[in-house]
Protein backbone atom coordinates (compact mmCIF):
# COMPACT_ATOMS: atom_id res chain seq x y z
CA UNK A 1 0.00 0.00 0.00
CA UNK A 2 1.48 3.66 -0.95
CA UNK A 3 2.30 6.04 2.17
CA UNK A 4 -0.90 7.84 3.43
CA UNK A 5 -0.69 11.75 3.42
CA UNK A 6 -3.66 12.68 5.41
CA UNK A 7 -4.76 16.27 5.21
CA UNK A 8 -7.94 16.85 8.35
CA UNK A 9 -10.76 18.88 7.85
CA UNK A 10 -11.76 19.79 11.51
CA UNK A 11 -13.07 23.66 10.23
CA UNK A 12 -14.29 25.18 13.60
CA UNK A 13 -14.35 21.51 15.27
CA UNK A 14 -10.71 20.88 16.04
CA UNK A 15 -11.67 19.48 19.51
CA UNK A 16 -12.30 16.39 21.38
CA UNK A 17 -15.97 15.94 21.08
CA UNK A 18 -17.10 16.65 17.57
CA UNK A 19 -13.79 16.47 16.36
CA UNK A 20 -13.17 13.05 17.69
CA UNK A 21 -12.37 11.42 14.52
CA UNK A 22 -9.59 14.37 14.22
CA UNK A 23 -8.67 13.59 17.93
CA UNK A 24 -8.34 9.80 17.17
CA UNK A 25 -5.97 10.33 13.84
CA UNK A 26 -3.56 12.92 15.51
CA UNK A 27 -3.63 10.66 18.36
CA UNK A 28 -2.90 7.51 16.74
CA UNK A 29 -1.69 7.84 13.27
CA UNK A 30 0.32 11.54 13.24
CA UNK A 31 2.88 10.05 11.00
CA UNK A 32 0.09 9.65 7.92
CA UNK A 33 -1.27 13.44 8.67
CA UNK A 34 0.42 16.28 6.94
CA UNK A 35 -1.68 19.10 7.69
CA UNK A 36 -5.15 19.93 9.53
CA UNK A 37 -7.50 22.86 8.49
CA UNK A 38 -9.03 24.62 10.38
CA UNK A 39 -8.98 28.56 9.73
CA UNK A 40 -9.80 29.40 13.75
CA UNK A 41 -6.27 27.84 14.41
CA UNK A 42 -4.58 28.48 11.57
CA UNK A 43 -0.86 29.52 12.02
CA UNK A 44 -0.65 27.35 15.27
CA UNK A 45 0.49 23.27 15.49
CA UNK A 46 -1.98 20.52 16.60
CA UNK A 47 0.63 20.21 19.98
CA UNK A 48 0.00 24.00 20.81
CA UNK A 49 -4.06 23.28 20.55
CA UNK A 50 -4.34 20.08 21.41
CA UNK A 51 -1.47 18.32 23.15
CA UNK A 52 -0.99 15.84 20.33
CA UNK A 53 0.43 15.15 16.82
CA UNK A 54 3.65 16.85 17.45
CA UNK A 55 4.18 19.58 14.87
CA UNK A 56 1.61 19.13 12.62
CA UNK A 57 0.62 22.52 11.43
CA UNK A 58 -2.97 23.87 10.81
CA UNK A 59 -3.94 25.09 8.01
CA UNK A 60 -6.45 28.07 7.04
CA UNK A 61 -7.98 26.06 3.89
CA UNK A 62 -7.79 22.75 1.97
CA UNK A 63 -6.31 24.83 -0.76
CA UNK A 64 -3.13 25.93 1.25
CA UNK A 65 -2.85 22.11 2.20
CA UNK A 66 -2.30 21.03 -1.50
CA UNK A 67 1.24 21.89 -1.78
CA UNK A 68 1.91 19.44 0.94
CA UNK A 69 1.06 16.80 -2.11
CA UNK A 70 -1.72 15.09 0.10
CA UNK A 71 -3.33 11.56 -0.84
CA UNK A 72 -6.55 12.11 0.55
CA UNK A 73 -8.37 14.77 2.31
CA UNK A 74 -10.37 12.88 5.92
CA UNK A 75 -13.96 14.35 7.18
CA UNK A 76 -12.41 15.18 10.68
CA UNK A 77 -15.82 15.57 12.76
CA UNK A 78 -18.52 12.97 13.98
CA UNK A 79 -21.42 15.31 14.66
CA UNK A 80 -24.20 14.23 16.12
CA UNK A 81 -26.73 13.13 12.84
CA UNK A 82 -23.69 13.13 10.64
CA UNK A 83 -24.82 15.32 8.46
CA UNK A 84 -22.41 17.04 5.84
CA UNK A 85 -21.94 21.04 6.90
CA UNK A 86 -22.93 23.10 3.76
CA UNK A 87 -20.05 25.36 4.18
CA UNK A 88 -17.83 22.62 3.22
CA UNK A 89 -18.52 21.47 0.12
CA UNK A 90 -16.21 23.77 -1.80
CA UNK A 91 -13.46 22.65 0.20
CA UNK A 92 -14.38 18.74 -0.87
CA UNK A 93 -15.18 19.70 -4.24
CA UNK A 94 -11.60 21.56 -4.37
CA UNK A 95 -9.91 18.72 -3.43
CA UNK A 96 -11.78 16.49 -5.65
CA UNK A 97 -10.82 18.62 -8.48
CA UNK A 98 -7.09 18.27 -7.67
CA UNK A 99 -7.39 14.57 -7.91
CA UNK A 100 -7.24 14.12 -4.09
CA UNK A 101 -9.53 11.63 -2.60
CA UNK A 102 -11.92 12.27 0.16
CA UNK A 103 -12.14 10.01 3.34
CA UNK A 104 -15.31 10.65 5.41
CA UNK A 105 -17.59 8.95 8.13
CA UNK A 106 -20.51 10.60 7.86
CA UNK A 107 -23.89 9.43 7.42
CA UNK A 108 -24.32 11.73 4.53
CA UNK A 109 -22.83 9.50 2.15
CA UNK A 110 -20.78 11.59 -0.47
CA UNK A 111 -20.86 8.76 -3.12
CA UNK A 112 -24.42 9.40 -3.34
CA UNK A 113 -23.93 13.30 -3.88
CA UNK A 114 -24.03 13.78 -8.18
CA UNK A 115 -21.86 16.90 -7.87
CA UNK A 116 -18.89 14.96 -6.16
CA UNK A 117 -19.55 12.18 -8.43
CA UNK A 118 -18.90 14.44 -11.25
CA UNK A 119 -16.32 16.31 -9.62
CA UNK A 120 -14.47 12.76 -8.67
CA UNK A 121 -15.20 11.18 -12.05
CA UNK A 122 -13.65 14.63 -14.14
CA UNK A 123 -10.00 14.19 -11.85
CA UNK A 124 -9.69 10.23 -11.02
CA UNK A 125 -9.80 10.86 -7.18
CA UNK A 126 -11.70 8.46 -4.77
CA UNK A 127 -14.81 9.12 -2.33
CA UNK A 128 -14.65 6.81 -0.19
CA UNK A 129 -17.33 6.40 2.49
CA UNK A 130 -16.38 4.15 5.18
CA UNK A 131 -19.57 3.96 7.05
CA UNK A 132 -21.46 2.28 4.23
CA UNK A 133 -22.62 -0.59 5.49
CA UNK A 134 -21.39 -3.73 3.45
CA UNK A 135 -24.17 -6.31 1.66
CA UNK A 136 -24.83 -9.57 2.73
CA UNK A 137 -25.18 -9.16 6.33
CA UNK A 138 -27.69 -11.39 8.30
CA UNK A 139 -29.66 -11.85 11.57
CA UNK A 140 -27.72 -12.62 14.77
CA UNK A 141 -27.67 -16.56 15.43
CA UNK A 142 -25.90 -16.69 18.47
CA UNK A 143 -23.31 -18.43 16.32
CA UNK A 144 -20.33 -20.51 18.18
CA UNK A 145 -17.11 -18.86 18.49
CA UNK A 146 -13.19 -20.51 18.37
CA UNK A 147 -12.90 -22.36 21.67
CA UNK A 148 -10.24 -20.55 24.05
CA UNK A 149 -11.05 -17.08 22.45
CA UNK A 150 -12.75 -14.37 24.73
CA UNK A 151 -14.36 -11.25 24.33
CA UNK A 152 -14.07 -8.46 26.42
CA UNK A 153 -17.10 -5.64 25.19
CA UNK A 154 -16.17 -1.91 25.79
CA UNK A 155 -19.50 0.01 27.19
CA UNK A 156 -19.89 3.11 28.99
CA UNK A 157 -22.08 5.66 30.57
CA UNK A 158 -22.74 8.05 27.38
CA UNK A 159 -21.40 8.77 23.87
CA UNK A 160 -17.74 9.98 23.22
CA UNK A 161 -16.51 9.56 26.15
CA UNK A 162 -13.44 7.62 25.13
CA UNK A 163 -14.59 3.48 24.37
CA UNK A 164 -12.63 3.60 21.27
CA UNK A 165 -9.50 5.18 22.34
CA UNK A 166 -9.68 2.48 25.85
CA UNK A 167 -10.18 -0.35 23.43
CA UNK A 168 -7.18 0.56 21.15
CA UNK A 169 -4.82 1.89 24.31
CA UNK A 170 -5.68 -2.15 26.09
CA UNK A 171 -5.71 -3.95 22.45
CA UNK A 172 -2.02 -2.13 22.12
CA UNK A 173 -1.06 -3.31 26.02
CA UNK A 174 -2.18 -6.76 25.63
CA UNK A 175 0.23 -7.32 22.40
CA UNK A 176 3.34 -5.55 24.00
CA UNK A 177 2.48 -7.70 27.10
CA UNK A 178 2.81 -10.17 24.16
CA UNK A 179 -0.79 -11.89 24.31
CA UNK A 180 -3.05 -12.72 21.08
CA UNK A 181 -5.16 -9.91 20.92
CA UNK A 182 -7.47 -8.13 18.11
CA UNK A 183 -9.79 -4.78 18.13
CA UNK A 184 -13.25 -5.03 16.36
CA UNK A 185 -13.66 -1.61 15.07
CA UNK A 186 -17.58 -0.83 14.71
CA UNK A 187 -17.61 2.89 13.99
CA UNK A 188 -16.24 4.85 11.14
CA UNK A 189 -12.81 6.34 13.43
CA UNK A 190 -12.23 3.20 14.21
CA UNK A 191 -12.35 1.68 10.89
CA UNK A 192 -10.32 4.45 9.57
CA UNK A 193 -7.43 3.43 11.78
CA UNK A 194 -7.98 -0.57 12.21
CA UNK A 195 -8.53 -0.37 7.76
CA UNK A 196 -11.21 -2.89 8.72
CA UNK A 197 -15.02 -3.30 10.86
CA UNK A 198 -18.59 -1.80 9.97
CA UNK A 199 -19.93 1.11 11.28
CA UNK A 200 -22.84 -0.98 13.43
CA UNK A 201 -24.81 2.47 13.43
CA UNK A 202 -25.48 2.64 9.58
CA UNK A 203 -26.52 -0.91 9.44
CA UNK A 204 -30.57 -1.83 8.66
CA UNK A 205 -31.31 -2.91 12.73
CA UNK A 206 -32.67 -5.99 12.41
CA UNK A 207 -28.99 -6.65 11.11
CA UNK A 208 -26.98 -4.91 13.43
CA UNK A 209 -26.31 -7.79 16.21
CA UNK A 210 -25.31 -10.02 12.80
CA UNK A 211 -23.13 -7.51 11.82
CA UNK A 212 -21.34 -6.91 15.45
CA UNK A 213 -21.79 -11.05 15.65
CA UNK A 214 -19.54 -11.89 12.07
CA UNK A 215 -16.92 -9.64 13.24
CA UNK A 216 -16.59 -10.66 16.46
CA UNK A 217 -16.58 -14.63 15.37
CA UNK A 218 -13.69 -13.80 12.13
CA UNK A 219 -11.49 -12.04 15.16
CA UNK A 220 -12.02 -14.73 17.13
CA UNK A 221 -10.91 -17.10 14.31
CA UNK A 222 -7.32 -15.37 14.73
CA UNK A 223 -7.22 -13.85 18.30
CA UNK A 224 -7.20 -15.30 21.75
CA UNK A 225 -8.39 -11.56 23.09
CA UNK A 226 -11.00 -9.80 21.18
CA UNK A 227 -11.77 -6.05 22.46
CA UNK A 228 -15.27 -4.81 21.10
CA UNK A 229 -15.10 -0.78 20.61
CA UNK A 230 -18.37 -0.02 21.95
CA UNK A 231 -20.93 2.91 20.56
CA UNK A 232 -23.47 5.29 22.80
CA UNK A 233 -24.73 4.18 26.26
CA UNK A 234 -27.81 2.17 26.98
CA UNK A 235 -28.68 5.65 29.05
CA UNK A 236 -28.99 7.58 25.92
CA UNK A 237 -32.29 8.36 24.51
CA UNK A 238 -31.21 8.89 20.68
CA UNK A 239 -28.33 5.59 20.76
CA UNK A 240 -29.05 3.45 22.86
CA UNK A 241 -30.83 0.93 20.30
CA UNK A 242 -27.53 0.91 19.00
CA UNK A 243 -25.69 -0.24 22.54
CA UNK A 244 -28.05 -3.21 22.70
CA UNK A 245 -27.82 -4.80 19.34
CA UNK A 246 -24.08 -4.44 19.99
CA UNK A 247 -23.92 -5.35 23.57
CA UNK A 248 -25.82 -8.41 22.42
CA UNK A 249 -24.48 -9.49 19.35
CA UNK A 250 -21.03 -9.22 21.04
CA UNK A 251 -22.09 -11.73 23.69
CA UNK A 252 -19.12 -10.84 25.61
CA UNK A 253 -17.22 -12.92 28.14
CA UNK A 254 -16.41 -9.06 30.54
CA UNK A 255 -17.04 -5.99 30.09
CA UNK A 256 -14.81 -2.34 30.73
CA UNK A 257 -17.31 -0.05 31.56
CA UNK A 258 -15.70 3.62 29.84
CA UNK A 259 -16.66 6.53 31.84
CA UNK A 260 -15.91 11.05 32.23
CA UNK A 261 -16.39 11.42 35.49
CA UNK A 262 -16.46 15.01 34.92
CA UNK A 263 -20.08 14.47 33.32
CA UNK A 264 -23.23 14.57 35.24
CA UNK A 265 -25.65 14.51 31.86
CA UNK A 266 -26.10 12.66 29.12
CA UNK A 267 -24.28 14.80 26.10
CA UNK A 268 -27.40 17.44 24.94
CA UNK A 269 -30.36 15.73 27.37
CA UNK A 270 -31.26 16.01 30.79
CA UNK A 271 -31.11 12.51 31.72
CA UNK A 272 -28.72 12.26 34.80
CA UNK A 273 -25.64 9.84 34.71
CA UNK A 274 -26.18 7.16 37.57
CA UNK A 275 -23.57 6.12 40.03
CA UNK A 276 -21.25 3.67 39.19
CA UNK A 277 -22.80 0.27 40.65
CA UNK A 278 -25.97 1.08 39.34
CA UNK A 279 -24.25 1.55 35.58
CA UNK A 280 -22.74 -1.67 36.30
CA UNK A 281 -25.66 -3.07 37.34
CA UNK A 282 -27.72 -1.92 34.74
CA UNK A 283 -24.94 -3.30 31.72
CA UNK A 284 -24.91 -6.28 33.76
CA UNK A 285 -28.06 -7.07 34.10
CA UNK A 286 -28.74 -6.11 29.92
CA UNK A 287 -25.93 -8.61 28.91
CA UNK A 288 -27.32 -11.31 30.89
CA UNK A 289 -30.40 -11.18 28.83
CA UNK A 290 -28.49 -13.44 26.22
CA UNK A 291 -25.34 -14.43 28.05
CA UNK A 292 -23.86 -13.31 31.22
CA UNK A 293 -21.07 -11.15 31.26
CA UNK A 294 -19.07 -9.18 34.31
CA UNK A 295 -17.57 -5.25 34.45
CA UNK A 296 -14.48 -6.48 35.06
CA UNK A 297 -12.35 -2.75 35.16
CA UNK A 298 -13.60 1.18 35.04
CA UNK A 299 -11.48 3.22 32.45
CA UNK A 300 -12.18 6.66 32.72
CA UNK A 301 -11.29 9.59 30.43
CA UNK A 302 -9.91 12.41 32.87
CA UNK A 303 -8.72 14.29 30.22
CA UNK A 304 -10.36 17.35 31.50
CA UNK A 305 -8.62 16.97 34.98
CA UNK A 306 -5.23 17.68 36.41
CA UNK A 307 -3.26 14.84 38.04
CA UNK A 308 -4.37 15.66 42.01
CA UNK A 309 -7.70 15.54 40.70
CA UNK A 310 -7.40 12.02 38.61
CA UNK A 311 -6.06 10.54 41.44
CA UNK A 312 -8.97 12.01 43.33
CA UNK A 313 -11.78 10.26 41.28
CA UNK A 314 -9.98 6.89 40.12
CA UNK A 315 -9.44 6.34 44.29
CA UNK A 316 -13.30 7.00 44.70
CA UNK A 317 -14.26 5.31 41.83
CA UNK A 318 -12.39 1.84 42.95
CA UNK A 319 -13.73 2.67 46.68
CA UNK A 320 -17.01 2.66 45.20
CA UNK A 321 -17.00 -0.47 42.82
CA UNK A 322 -14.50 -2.32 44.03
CA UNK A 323 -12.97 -2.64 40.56
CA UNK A 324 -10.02 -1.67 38.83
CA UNK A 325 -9.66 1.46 37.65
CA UNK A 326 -7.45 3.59 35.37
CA UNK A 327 -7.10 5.97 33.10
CA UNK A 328 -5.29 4.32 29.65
CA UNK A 329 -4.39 7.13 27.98
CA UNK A 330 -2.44 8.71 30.77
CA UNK A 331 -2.21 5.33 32.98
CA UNK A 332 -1.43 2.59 30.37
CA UNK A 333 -3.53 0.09 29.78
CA UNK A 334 -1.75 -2.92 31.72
CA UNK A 335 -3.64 -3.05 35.14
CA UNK A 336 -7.31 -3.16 32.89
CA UNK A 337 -5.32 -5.98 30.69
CA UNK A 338 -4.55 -8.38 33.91
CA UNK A 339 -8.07 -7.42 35.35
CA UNK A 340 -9.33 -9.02 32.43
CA UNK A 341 -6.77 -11.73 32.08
CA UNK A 342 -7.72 -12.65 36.09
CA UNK A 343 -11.52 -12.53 35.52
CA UNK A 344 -11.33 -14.99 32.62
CA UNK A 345 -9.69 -17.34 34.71
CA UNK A 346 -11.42 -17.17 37.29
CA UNK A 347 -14.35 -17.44 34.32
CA UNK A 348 -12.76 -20.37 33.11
CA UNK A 349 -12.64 -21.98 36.54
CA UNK A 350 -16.11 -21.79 37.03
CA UNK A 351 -16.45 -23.76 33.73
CA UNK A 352 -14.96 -27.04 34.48
């Protein structure tokens, strides 16, 4: 495969909640991104606004980023709907018209839009939609999985709050701890960084569990340690269809339950977060519908807190569960990798 050279739209987004596909790329693949754009930044690096991607500069337009020879331009936002903002086509259609190809993860599929077609068609550059869901999917079955594999489901108390990014940071411990391990990617960041998964959220739902299911059996096939990304929260009123089918067509073997203590709401409603045991107990309790299946470790995102204070809430939060607890990014994943590794022993024990 040629060398990516990512250029990031992120116009007016470049930040970690709509801009979390932006977030995850500077984060985890900085060496494929050659420029971000953002004209509210422009002048400044993605370090000096963010705290990541080194020296990557941003950019006031996607026409200042073409001298930079990029191979593809990426939709850097997930906003809520994923809807295309008008005020970006011309910056899509000017880099379709340079022959660059266009990476997104909306819902708004831009393979579907007749102007890009034409614009694509005219220069020989690529839209490329990843959260197009593929054909031939089918009903969950419950189907077997590789004896000795085990899946660990990532779940959490509301959206974007960081079930990717703990998947990926305990997927990337468990190998340098030098265990089989694999990451199911089932939304489009994800699948922009694994080059692999469906976006479970763009898939007809009485296929959705089939979907999560045929991923999570194929990674099985090849991994002793699967780690589920998780979407939404079974708290949220718009996503939380999306949680179940997911949650059930995972049929995991433990859970990490991914959670911003910082947050008292549900992102845009007023439904109130609930303490920690009782989010346990309600994941718990919506697994076992199907299959039982522990919280076996708390990750939480404390990116919005200094160090007193994220010592401060991962104390209370393992006083209060009894569980694990760390925060990967600035932690490490290792201590969420051996409280799975101990539960699934103790799992297996129970077995024979």
């Amino acid at each position: 495969m040629s060398e990516r050279r990512l250029v990031i739209l992120a116009e007016g987004s470049l930040e970690f909640h709509h801009g979390k596909t932006a977030i995850s790329l500077l984060r985890y693949r900085p060496e494929e991104v050659v420029a971000v754009v953002d004209s509210t930044n422009a002048g400044k690096t993605t370090n000096e606004v963010l705290g990541i991607g080194g020296d990557i500069p941003i950019l006031d337009s996607v026409g200042a980023s073409l001298r930079l020879r990029p191979t593809a331009v990426v939709i850097g936002i997930a906003p809520r709907g994923g809807g295309l903002p008008g005020a970006w086509r011309p910056a899509i259609a000017q880099a379709l018209g340079a022959g660059v190809d266009v990476i997104s993860g909306l819902h708004y599929m831009l393979s579907d839009d007749s102007a890009f077609r034409r614009d694509a068609a005219a220069s020989g550059a690529r839209l490329v939609d990843v959260r197009r869901a593929p054909d031939g999917l089918h009903v969950a079955e419950m189907a077997p999985r590789r004896p000795g594999s085990r899946v660990v489901t990532f779940v959490g108390s509301d959206c974007a709050v960081g079930k990717m990014t703990a998947a990926l940071e305990i997927h990337a411990a468990a190998e340098a701890m030098g265990l089989s391990s694999a990451f199911v990617a089932t939304g489009h960041t994800g699948i922009m960084l694994e080059g692999s998964g469906i976006s479970v959220d763009q898939v007809i739902g009485d296929f959705m569990a089939g979907a999560v299911e045929q991923m999570v059996v194929d990674a099985a096939s090849r991994a002793d340690l699967v780690f589920v990304e998780g979407q939404g929260s079974l708290l949220h009123p718009a996503y939380s269809g999306v949680t179940l089918s997911l949650l059930h067509g995972s049929q995991p073997d433990a859970m990490i339950l991914v959670t911003q203590p910082s947050r008292a709401f549900i992102s845009g409603y007023p439904v109130r977060i609930p303490p920690l045991p009782e989010l346990i107990r309600l994941y718990e309790q919506a697994a076992g519908w199907v299959k039982p299946a522990r919280v076996v470790g708390i990750a939480v995102n404390t990116r919005d807190l200094n160090a007193d204070e994220t010592d401060r809430v991962t104390a209370e939060a393992r006083a209060l569960t009894g569980l694990p607890v760390t925060d990967p990014v600035k932690q490490g994943g290792e201590e969420l990798v051996r409280a799975v590794l101990d539960s699934l022993s103790s799992l297996s024990e129970r077995r024979t």
